[in-house]
C-alpha atoms as a PDB file:
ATOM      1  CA  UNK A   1     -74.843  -4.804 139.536  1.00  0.00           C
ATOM      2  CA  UNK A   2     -72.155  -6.978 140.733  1.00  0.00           C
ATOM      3  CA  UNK A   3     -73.005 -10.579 139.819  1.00  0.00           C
ATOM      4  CA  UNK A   4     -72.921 -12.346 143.596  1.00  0.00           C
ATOM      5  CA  UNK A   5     -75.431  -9.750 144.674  1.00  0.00           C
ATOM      6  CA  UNK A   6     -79.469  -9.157 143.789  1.00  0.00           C
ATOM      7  CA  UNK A   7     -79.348  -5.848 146.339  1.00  0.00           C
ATOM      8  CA  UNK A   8     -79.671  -3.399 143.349  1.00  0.00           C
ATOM      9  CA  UNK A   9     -82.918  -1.608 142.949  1.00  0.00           C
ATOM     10  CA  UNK A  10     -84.179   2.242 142.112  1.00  0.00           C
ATOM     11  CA  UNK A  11     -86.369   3.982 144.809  1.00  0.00           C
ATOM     12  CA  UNK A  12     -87.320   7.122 143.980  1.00  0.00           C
ATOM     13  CA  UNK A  13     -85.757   7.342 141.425  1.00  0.00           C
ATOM     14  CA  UNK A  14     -82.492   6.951 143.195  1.00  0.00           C
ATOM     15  CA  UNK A  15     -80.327   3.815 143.601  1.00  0.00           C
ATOM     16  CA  UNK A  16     -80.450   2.317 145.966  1.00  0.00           C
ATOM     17  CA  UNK A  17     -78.900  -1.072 147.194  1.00  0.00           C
ATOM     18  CA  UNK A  18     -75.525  -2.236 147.918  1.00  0.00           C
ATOM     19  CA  UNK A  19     -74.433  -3.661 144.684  1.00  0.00           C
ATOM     20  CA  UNK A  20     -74.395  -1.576 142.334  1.00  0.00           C
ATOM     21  CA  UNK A  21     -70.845  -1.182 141.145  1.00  0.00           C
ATOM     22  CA  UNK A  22     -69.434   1.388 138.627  1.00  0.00           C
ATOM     23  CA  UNK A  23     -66.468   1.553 136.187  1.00  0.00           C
ATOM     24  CA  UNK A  24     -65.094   3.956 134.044  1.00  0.00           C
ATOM     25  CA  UNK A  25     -65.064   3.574 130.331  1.00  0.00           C
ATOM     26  CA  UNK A  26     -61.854   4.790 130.261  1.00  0.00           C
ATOM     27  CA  UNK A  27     -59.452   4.007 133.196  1.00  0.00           C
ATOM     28  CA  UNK A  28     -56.058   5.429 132.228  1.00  0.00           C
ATOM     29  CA  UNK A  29     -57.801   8.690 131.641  1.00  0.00           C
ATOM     30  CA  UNK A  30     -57.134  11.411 133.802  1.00  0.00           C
ATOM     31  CA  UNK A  31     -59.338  15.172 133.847  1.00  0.00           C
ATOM     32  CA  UNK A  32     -58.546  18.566 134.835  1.00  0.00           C
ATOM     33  CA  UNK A  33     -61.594  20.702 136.313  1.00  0.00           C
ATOM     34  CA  UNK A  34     -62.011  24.384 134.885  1.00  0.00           C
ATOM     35  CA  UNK A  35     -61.566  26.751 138.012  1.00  0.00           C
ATOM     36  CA  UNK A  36     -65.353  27.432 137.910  1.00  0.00           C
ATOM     37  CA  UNK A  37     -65.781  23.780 137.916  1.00  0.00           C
ATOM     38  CA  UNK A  38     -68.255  24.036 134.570  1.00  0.00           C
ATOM     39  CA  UNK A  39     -66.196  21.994 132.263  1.00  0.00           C
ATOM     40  CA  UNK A  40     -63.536  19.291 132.229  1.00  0.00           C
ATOM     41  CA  UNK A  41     -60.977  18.908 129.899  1.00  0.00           C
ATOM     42  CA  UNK A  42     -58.833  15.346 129.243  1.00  0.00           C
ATOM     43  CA  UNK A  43     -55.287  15.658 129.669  1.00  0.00           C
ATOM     44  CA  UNK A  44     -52.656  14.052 127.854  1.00  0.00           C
ATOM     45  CA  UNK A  45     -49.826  12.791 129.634  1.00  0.00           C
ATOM     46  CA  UNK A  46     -46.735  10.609 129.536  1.00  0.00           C
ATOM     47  CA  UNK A  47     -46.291   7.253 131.978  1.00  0.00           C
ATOM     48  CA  UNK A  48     -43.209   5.699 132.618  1.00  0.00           C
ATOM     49  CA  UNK A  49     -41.531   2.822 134.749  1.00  0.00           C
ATOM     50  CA  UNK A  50     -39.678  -0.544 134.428  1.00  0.00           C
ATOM     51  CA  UNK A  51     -39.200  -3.993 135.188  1.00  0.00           C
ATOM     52  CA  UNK A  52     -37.055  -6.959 136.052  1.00  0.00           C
ATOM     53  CA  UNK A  53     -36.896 -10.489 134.052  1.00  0.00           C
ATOM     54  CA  UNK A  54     -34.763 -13.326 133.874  1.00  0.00           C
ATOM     55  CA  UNK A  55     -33.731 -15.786 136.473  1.00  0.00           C
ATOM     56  CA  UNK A  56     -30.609 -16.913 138.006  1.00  0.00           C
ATOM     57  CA  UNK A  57     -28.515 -16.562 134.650  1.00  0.00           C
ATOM     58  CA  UNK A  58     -29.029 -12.872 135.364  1.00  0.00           C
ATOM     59  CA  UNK A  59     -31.267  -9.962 135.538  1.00  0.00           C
ATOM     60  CA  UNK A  60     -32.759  -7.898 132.816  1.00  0.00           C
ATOM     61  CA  UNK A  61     -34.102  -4.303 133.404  1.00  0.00           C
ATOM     62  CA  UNK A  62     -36.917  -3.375 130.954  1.00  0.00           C
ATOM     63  CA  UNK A  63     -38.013  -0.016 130.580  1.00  0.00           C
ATOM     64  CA  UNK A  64     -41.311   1.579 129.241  1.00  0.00           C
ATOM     65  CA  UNK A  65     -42.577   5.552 128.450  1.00  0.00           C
ATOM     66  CA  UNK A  66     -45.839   5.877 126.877  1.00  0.00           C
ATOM     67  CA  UNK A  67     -48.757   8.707 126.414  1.00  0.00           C
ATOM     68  CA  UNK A  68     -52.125   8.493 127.210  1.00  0.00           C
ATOM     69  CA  UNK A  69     -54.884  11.129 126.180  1.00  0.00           C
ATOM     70  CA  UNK A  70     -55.788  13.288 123.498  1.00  0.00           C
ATOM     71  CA  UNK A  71     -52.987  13.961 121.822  1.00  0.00           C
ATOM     72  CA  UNK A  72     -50.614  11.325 122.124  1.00  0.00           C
ATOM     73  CA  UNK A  73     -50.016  10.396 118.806  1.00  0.00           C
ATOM     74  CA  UNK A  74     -48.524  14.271 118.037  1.00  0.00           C
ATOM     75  CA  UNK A  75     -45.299  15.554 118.497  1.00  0.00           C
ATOM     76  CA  UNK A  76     -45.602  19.027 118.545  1.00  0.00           C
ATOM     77  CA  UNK A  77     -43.796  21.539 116.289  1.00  0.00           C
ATOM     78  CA  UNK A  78     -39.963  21.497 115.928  1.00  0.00           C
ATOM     79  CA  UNK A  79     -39.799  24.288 112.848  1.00  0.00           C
ATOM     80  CA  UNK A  80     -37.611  27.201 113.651  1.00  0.00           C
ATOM     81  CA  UNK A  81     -38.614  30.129 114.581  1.00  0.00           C
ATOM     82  CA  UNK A  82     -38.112  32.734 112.204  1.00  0.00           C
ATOM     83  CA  UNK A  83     -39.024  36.531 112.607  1.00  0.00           C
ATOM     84  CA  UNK A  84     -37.344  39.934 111.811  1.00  0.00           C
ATOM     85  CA  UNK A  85     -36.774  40.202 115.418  1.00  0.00           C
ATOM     86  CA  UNK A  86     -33.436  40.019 116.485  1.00  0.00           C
ATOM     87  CA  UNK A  87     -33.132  40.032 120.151  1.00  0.00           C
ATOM     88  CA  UNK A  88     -32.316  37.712 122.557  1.00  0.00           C
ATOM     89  CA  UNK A  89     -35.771  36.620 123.346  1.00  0.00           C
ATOM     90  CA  UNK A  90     -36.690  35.778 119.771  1.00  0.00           C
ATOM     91  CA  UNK A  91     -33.602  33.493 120.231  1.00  0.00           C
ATOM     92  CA  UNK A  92     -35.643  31.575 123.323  1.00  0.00           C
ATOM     93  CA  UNK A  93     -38.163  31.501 121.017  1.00  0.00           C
ATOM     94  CA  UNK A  94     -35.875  28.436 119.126  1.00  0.00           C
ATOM     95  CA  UNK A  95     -35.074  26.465 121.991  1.00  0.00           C
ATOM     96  CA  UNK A  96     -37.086  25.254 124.730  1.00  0.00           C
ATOM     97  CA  UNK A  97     -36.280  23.675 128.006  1.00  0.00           C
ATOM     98  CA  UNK A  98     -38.351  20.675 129.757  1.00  0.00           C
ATOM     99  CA  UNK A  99     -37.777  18.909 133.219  1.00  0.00           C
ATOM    100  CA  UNK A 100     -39.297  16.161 134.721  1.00  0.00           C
ATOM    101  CA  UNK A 101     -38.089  12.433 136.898  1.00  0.00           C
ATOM    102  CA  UNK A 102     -36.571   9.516 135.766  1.00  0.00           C
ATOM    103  CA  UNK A 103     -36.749   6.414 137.599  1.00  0.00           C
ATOM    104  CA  UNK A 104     -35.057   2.747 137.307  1.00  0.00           C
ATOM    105  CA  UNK A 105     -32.283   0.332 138.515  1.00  0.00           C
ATOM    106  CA  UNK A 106     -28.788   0.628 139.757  1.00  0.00           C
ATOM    107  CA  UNK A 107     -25.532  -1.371 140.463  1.00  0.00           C
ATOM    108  CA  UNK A 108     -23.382   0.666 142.754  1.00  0.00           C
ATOM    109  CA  UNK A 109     -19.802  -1.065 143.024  1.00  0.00           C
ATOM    110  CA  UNK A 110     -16.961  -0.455 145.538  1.00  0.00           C
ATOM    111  CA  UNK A 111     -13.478  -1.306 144.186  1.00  0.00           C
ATOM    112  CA  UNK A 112     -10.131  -2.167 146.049  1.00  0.00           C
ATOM    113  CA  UNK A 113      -6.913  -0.778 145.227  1.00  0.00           C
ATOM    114  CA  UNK A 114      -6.741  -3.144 142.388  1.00  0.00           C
ATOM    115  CA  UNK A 115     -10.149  -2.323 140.870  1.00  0.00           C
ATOM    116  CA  UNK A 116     -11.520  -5.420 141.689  1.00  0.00           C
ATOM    117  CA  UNK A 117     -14.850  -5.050 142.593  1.00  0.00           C
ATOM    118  CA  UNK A 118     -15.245  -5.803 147.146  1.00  0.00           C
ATOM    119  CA  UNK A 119     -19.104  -4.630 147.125  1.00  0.00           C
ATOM    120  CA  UNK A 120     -22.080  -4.376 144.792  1.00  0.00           C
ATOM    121  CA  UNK A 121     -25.912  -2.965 145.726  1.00  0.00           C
ATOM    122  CA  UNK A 122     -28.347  -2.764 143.885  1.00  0.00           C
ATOM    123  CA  UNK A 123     -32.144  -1.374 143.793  1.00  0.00           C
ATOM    124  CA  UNK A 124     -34.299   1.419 142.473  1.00  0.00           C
ATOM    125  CA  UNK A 125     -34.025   4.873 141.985  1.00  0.00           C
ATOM    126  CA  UNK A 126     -35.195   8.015 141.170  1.00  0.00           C
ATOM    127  CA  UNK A 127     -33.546  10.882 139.551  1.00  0.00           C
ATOM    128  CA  UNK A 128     -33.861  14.457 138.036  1.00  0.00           C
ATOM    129  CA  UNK A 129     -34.156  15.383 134.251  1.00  0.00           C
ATOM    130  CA  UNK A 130     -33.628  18.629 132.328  1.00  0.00           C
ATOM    131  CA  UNK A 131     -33.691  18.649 128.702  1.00  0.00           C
ATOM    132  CA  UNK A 132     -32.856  21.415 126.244  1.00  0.00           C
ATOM    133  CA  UNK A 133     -34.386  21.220 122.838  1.00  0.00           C
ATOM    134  CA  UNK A 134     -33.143  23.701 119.773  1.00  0.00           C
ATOM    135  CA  UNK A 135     -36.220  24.068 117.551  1.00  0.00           C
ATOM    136  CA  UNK A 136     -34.592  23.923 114.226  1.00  0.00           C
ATOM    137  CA  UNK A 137     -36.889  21.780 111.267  1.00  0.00           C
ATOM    138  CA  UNK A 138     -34.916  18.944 110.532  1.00  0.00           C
ATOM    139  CA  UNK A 139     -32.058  19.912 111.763  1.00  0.00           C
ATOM    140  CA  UNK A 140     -33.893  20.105 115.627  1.00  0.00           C
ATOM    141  CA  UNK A 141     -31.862  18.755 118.593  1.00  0.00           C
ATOM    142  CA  UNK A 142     -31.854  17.391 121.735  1.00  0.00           C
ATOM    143  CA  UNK A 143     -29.582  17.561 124.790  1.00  0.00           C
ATOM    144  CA  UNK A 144     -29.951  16.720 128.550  1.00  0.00           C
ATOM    145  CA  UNK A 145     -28.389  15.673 132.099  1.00  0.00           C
ATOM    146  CA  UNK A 146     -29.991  13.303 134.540  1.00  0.00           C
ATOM    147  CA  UNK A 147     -28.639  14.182 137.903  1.00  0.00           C
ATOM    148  CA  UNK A 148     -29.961  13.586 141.759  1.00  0.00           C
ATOM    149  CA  UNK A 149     -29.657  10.123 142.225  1.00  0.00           C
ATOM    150  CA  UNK A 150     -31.989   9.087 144.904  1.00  0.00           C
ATOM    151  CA  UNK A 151     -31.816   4.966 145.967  1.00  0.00           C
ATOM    152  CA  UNK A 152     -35.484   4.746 146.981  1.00  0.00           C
ATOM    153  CA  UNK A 153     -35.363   0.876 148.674  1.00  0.00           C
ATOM    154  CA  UNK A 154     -31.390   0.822 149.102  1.00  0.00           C
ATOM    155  CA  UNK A 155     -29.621   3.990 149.567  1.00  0.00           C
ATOM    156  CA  UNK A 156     -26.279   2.670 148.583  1.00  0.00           C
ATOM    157  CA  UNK A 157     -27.462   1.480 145.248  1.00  0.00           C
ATOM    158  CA  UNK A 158     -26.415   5.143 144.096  1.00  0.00           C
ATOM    159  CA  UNK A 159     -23.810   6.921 143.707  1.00  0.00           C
ATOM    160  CA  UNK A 160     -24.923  10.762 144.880  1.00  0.00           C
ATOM    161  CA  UNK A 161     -22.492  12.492 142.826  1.00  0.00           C
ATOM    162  CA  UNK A 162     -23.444  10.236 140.064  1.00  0.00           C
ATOM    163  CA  UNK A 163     -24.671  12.738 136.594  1.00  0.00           C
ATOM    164  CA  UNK A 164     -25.850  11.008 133.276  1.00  0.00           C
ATOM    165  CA  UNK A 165     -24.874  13.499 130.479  1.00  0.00           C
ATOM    166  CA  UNK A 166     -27.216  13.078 127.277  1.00  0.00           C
ATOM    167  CA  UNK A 167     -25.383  13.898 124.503  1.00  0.00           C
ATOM    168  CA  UNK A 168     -26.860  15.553 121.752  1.00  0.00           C
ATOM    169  CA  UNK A 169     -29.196  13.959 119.668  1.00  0.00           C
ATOM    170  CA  UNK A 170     -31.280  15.207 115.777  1.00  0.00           C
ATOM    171  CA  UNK A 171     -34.509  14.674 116.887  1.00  0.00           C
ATOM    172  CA  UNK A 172     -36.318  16.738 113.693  1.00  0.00           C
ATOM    173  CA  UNK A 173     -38.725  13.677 113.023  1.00  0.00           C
ATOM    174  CA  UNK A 174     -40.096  14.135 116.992  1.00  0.00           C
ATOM    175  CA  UNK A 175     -38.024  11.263 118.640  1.00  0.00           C
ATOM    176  CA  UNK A 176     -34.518   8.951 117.993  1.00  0.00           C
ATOM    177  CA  UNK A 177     -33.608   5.702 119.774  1.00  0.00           C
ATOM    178  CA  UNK A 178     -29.550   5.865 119.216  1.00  0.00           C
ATOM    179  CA  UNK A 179     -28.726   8.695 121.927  1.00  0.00           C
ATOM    180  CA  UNK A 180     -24.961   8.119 123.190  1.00  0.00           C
ATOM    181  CA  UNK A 181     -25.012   9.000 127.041  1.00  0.00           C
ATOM    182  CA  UNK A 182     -21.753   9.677 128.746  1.00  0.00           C
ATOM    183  CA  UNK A 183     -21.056   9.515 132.570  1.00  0.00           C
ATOM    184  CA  UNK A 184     -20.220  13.471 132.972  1.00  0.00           C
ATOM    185  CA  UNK A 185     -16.981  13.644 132.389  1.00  0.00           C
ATOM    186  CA  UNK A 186     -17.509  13.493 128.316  1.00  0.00           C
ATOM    187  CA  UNK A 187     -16.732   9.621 128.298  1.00  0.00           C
ATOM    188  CA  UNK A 188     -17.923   8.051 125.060  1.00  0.00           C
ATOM    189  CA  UNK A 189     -15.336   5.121 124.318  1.00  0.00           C
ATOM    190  CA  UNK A 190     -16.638   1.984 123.542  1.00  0.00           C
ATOM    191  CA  UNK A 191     -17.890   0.109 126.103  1.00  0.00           C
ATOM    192  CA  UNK A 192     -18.180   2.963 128.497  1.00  0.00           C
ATOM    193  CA  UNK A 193     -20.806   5.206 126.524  1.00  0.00           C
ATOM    194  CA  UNK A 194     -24.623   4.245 127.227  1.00  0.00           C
ATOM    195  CA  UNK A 195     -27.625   4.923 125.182  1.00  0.00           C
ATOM    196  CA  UNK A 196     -30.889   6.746 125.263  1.00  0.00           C
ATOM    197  CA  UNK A 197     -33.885   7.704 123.293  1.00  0.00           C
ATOM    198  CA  UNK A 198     -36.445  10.161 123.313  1.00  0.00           C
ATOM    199  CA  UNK A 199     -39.920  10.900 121.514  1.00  0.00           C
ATOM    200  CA  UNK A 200     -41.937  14.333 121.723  1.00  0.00           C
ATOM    201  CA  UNK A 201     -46.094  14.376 122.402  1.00  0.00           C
ATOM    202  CA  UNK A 202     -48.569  17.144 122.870  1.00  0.00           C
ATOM    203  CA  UNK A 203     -49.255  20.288 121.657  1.00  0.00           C
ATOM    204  CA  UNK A 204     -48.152  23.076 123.931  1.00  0.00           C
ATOM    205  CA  UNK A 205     -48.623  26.659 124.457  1.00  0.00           C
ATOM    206  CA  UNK A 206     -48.044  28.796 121.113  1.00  0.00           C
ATOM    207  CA  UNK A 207     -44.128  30.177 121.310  1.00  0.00           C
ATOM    208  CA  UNK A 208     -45.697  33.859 122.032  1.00  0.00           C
ATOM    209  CA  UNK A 209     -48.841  36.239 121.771  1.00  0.00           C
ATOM    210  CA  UNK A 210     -48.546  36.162 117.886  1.00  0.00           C
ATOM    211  CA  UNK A 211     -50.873  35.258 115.232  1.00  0.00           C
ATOM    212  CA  UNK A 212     -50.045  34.891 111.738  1.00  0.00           C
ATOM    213  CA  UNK A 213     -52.925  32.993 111.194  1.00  0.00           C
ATOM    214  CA  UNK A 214     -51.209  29.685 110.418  1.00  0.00           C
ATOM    215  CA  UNK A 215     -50.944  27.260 113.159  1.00  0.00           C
ATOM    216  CA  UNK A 216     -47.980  25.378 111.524  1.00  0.00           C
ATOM    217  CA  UNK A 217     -45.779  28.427 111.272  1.00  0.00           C
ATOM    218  CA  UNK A 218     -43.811  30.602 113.154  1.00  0.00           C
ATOM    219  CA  UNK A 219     -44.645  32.734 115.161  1.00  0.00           C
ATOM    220  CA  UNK A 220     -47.760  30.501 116.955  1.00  0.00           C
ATOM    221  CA  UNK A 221     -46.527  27.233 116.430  1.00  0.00           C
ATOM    222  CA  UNK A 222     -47.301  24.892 119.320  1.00  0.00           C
ATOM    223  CA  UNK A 223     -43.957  23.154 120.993  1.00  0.00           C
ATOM    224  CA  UNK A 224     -44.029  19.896 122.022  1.00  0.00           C
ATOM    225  CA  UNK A 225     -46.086  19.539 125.559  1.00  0.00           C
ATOM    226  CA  UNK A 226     -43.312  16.851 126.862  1.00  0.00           C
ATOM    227  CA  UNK A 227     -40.548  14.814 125.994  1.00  0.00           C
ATOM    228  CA  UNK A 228     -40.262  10.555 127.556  1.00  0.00           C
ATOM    229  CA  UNK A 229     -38.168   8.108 127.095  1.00  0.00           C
ATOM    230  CA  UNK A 230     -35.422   5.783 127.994  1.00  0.00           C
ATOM    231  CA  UNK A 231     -31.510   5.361 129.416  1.00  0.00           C
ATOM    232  CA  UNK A 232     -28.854   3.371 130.464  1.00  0.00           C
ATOM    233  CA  UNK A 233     -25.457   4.689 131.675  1.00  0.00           C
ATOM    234  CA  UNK A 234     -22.013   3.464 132.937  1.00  0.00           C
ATOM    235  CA  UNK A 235     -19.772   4.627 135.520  1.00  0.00           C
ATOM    236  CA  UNK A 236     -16.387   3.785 136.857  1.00  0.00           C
ATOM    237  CA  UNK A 237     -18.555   2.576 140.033  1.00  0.00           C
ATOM    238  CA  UNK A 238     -22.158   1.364 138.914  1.00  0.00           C
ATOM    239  CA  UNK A 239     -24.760   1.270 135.988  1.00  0.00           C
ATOM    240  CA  UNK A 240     -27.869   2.503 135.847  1.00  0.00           C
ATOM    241  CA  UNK A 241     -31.039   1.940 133.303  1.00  0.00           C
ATOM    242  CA  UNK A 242     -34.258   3.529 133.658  1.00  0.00           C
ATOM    243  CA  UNK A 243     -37.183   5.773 131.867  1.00  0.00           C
ATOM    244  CA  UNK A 244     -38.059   9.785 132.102  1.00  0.00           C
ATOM    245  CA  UNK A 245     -40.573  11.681 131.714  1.00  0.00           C
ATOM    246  CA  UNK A 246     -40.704  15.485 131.323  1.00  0.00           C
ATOM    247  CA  UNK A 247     -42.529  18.862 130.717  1.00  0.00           C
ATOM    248  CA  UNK A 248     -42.046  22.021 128.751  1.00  0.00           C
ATOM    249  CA  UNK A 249     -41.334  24.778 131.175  1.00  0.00           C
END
């Protein structure tokens, strides 16, 4: 009952009363109803955003991706998948792809004939993410573009044609921090070459119908339900540094 009100009483055995207030237990928690509506199951899922500190000395841009639910302390399976198969589709099997959004800041720059810089805007944006993961034990990687800039409060703080390329990363322990990101065009020199990271959550769907019995070996191992994490990037005409979050499709 909320404390600056006494109007909180049972009548029939109903409440009754306007101050009776209610909370959940668990507020970050979010449910998914069966389709007959008899059960409902917690989901696990992956948040992600940032934020600006600093004062007139300049601007930081922080970045966060976390999971919330059930299983957000797994990563999923990255063992290859091994069978006598040798078909195509046992080789989809090994790799999976996952998509999702990014969001952050940008600087988008305008340069003269000199390449001194006549304009700069800035804001927030969102942006597309596709990953491609190669399911291979230890020696498991990770690869990925993030593409469709989108300037959400200032349209010209992006660059359109603007594509992050995520270079390939090991990520056989379920995540890395020292991804090298490029601005499309396969530019990695010092001082041009960004960074990004990535960590794995969730247990997905089993890689096919199979069951060998053993849930931590091929061919019913569960993939990793989503991927999240973090990226900054250069170009010859703006910056950008922001967080993702994606899916296994």
């Amino acid at each position: 009952c909320l404390a600056a009100t006494t109007d909180c009483t049972v009548e029939a055995g109903k409440l009754a009363g306007s101050g009776w207030y209610f909370a959940p237990t668990t507020p970050t928690a979010v449910w998914s109803k069966a389709a007959d509506a008899a059960a409902y199951t917690q989901m696990t899922y992956a948040t992600y955003g940032h934020w600006l500190s600093g004062g007139n000395a300049g601007l930081i841009v922080n970045t966060y991706s976390r999971v919330i639910g059930p299983n957000a302390a797994t990563t999923g399976s990255w063992i290859h998948h091994e069978s006598a198969d040798p078909q195509a589709t046992d080789l989809l099997k090994a790799r999976g792809d996952y998509s999702g959004m990014a969001a952050g800041r940008s600087v988008h720059t305008t340069l003269d004939g000199d390449g001194n810089i006549t304009d700069a805007q800035s804001g927030r944006f969102t942006a597309d993410v596709t990953l491609r993961a190669a399911f291979n034990g230890t020696e498991s990687n990770l690869q990925g573009t993030v593409s469709n800039f989108v300037g959400t409060d200032n349209p010209d703080a992006v660059d359109p044609s603007w594509m992050v390329t995520l270079e390939s990363e090991g990520i056989g322990t379920g995540s890395f921090t020292t991804g090298v990101t490029s601005d499309g065009t396969g530019r990695t020199t010092t001082g041009d070459s960004g960074t990004w990271s990535a960590t794995s959550y969730g247990l997905g769907g089993a890689t096919d119908g199979g069951d060998d019995g053993d849930a931590t070996t091929a061919p019913n191992v569960n993939r990793p339900t989503g991927i999240h994490g973090g990226f900054t990037a250069n170009f010859s005409d703006g910056h950008v540094a922001g967080a993702y979050a994606t899916r296994k499709q």
